[in-house]
Protein backbone atom coordinates (compact mmCIF):
# COMPACT_ATOMS: atom_id res chain seq x y z
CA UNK A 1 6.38 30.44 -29.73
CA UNK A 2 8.20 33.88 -30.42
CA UNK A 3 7.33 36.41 -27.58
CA UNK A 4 5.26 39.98 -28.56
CA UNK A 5 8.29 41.66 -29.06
CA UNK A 6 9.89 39.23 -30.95
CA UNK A 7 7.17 38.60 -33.27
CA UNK A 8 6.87 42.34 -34.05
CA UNK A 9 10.51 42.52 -34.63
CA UNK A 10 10.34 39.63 -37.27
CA UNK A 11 7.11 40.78 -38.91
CA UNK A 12 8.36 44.20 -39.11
CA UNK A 13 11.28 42.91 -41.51
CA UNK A 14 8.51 42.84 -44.47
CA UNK A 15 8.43 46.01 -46.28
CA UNK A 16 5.13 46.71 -45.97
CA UNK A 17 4.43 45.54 -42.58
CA UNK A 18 7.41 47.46 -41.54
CA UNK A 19 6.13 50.73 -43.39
CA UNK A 20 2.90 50.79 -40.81
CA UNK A 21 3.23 52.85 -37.98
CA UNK A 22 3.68 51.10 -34.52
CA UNK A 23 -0.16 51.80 -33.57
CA UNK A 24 -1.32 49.75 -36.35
CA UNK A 25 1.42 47.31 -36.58
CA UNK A 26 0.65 46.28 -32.16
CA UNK A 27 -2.99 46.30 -32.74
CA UNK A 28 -2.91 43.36 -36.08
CA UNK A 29 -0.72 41.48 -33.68
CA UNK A 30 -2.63 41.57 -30.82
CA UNK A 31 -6.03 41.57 -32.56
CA UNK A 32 -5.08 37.83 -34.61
CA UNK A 33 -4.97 34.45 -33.54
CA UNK A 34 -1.96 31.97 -34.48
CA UNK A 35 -2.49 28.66 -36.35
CA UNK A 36 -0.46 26.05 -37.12
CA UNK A 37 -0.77 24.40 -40.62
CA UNK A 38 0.95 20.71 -41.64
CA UNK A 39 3.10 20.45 -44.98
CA UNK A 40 0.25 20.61 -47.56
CA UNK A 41 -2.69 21.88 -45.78
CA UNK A 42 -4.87 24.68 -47.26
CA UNK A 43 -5.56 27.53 -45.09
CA UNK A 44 -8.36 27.75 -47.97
CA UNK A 45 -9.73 26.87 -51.78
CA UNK A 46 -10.38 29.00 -54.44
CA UNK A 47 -13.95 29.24 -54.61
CA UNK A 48 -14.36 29.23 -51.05
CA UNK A 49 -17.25 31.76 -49.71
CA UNK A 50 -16.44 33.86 -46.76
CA UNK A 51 -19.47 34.66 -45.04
CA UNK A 52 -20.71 38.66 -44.15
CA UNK A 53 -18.48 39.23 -40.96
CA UNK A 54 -16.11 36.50 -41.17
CA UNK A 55 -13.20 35.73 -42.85
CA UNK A 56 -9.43 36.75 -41.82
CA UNK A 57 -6.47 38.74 -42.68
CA UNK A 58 -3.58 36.51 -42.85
CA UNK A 59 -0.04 37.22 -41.77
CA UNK A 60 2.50 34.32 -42.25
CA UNK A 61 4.55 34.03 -38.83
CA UNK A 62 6.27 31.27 -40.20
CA UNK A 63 6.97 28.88 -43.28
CA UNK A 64 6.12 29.82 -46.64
CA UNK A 65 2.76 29.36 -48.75
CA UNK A 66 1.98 28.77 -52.04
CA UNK A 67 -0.27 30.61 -53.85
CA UNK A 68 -2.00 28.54 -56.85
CA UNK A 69 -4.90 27.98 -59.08
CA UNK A 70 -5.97 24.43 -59.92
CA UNK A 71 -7.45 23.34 -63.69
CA UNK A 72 -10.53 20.57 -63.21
CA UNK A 73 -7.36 18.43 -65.32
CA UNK A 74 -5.44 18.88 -62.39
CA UNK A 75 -3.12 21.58 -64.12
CA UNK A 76 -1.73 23.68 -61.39
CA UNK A 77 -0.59 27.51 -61.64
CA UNK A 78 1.66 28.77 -58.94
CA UNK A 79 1.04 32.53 -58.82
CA UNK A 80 3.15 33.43 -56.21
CA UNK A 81 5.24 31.95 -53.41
CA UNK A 82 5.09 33.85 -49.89
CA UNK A 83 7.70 34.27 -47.28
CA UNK A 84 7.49 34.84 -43.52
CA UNK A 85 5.98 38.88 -42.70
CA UNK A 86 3.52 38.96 -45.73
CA UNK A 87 0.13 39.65 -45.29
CA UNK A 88 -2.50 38.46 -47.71
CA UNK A 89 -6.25 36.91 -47.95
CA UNK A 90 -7.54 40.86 -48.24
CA UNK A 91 -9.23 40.96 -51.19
CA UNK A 92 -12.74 38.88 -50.28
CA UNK A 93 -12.43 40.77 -46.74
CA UNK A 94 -12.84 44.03 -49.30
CA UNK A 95 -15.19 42.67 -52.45
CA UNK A 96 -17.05 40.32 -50.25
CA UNK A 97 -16.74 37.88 -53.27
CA UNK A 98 -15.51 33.81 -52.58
CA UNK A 99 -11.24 33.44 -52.18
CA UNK A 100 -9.40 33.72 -55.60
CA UNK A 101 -6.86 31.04 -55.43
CA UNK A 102 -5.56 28.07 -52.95
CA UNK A 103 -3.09 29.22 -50.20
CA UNK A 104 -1.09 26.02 -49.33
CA UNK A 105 1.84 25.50 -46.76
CA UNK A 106 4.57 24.36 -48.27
CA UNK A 107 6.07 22.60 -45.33
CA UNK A 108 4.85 23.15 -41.80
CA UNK A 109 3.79 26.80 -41.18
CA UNK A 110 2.46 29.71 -38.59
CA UNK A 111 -0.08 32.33 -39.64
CA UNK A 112 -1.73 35.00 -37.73
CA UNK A 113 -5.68 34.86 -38.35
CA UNK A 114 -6.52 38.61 -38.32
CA UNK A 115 -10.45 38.12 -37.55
CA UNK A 116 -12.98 40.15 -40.25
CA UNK A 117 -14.33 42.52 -37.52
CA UNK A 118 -10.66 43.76 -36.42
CA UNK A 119 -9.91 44.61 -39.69
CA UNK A 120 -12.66 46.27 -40.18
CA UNK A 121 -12.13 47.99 -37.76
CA UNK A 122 -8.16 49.06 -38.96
CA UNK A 123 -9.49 49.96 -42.48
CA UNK A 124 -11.11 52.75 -40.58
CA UNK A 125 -7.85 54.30 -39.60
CA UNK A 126 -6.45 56.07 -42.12
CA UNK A 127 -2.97 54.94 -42.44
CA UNK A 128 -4.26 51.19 -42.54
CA UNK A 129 -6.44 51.75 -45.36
CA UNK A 130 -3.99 53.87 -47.18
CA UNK A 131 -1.23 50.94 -46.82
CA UNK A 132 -4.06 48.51 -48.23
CA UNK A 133 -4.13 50.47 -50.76
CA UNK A 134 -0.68 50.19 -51.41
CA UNK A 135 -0.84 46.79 -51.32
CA UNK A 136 -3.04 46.32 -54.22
CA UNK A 137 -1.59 49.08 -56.04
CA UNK A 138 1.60 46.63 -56.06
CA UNK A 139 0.03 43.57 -56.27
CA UNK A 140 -1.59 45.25 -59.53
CA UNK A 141 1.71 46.21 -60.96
CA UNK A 142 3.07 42.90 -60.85
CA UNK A 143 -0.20 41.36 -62.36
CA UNK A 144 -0.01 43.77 -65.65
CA UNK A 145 3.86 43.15 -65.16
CA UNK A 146 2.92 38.90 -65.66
CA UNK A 147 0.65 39.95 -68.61
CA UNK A 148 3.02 41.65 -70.32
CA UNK A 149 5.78 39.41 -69.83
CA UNK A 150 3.28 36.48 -71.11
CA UNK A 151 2.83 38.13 -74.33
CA UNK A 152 5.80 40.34 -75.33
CA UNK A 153 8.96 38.67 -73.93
CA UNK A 154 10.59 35.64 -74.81
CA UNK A 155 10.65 32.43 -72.67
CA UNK A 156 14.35 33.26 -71.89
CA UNK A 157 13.15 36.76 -70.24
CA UNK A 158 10.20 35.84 -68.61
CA UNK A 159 12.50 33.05 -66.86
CA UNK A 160 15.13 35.47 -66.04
CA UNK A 161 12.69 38.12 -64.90
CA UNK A 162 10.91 35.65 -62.44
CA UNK A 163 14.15 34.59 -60.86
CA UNK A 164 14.97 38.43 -59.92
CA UNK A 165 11.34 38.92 -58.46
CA UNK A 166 12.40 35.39 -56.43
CA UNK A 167 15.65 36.93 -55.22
CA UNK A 168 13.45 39.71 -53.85
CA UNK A 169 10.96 38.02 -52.16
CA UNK A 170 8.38 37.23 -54.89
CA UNK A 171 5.18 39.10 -53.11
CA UNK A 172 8.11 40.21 -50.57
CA UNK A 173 9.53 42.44 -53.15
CA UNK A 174 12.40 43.36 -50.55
CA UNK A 175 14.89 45.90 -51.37
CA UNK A 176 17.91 43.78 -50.61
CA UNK A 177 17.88 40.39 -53.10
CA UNK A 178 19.32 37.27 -52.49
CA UNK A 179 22.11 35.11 -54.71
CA UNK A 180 20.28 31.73 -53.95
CA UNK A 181 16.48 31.63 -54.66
CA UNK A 182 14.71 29.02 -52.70
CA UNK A 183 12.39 27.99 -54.99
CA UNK A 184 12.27 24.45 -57.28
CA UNK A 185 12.52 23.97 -60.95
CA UNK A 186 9.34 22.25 -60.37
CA UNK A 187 7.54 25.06 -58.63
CA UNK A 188 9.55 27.67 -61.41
CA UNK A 189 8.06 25.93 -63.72
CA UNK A 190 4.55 26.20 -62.74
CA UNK A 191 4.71 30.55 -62.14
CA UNK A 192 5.81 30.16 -65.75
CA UNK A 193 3.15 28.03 -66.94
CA UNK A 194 6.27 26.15 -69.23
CA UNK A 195 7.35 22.91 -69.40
CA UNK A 196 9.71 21.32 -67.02
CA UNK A 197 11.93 20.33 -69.99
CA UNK A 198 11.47 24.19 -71.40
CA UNK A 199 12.82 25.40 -68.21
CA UNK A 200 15.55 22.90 -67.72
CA UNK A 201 16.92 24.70 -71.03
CA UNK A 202 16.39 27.96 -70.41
CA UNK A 203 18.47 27.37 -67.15
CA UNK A 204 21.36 25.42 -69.06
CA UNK A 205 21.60 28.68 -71.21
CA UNK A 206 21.64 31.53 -68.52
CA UNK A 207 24.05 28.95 -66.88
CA UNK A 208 26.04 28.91 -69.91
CA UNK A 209 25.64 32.98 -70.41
CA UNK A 210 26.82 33.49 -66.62
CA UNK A 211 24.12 34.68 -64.46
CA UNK A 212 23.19 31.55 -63.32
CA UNK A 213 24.98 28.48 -60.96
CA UNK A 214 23.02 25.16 -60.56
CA UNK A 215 22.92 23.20 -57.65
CA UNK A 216 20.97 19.93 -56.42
CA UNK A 217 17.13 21.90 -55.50
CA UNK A 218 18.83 25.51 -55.86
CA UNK A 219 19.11 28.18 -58.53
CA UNK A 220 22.01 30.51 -57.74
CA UNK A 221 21.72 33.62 -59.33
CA UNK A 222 26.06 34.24 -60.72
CA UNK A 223 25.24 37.30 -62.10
CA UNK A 224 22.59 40.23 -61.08
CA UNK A 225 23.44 42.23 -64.05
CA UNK A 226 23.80 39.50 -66.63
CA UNK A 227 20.26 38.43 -65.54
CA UNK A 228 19.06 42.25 -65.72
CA UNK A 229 20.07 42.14 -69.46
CA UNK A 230 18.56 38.94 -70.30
CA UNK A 231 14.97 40.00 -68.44
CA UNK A 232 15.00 43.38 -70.86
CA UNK A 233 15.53 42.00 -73.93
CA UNK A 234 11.75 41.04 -75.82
């Protein structure tokens, strides 16, 4: 287990975790609990109620999580895919209404359980609330940014457009991106809600157009700009 210090250090690497001032960032640390999830398990359902005064804040230590919606055919929707230092689980802390989608580990994981009545107690600073704010102003943003993509842009630019967000972070949305985005064509697939067999051709043809480089379970992005192109077109 990573010391105080050392945790703070690595949270602090997310951009908005990093953005907080010191005085908030040391009191969600000390304030949450850790737990330890297996490959697979939900930290919760969609659906699930969360009680007046419980609940937590989440902040993944460690691993990454899936964030998905399930059909009662057993369709699943992958919304978003978080990385170590993001935060998230706010939103039935703030409408008091049940959790809006499954969180899942995707292999084993650490989380920091930010208890209901500590951050309560945070949104009453003002530079805690304001960052929550900030939060779902961006989470917002990307949500029209989805809706719009769904229904103006063409397969080809919606895949190239989710690969850049990937490179970024996804929910990370860090300012530095990365050529290899560790993500499967499986799980690609599922943000897009398209075909496996859709994908695999959109891929052969940004491969074959230069911004991409296939590898067994890895998309390497050959080209930032070439895939910049492709995501504006309609």
């Amino acid at each position: 287990m990573k010391s105080t210090l050392e945790l703070l250090a690595a949270m602090s690497a997310n951009p908005w975790f990093g953005a907080l001032p010191l005085r908030e960032r040391r009191a969600m640390l000390a304030g949450s609990e850790l737990q330890r999830l297996r490959p697979g398990e939900m930290l919760f359902r969609q659906g699930d109620k969360v009680p007046l005064g419980q609940g937590a804040f989440y902040g993944l230590a460690q691993g990454r999580f899936k964030i998905s919606s399930l059909r009662e055919d057993g369709k699943e929707a992958i919304l978003a895919v978080l990385e170590a230092g993001n935060w998230f689980g706010e939103i039935s802390l703030i409408d008091q209404q049940p959790r809006t989608h499954d969180a899942t580990a995707l292999g084993p994981a650490e989380v920091l359980a930010l208890p209901r009545a500590a951050f309560d107690e945070l949104m009453r600073r003002h530079a805690f609330s304001q960052a929550i704010c900030r939060m779902l102003a961006a989470r917002t943003r990307s949500l029209y940014g989805m809706v719009e993509d769904a229904t103006l842009r063409s397969t080809r630019a919606r895949v190239a457009r989710r690969l850049l967000l990937l490179a970024r972070g996804d929910a990370t949305q860090s300012v530095d991106s990365r050529a290899v985005v560790p993500v499967s064509q499986e799980a690609l697939a599922m943000m897009l809600g398209i075909t496996r067999q859709t994908l695999s051709k959109e891929l052969k043809a940004l491969v074959q157009g230069g911004a991409l480089v296939l590898g067994y379970g890895r998309i390497e992005i050959a080209s930032a700009p070439a895939l910049e192109k492709l995501g504006s077109a309609s």
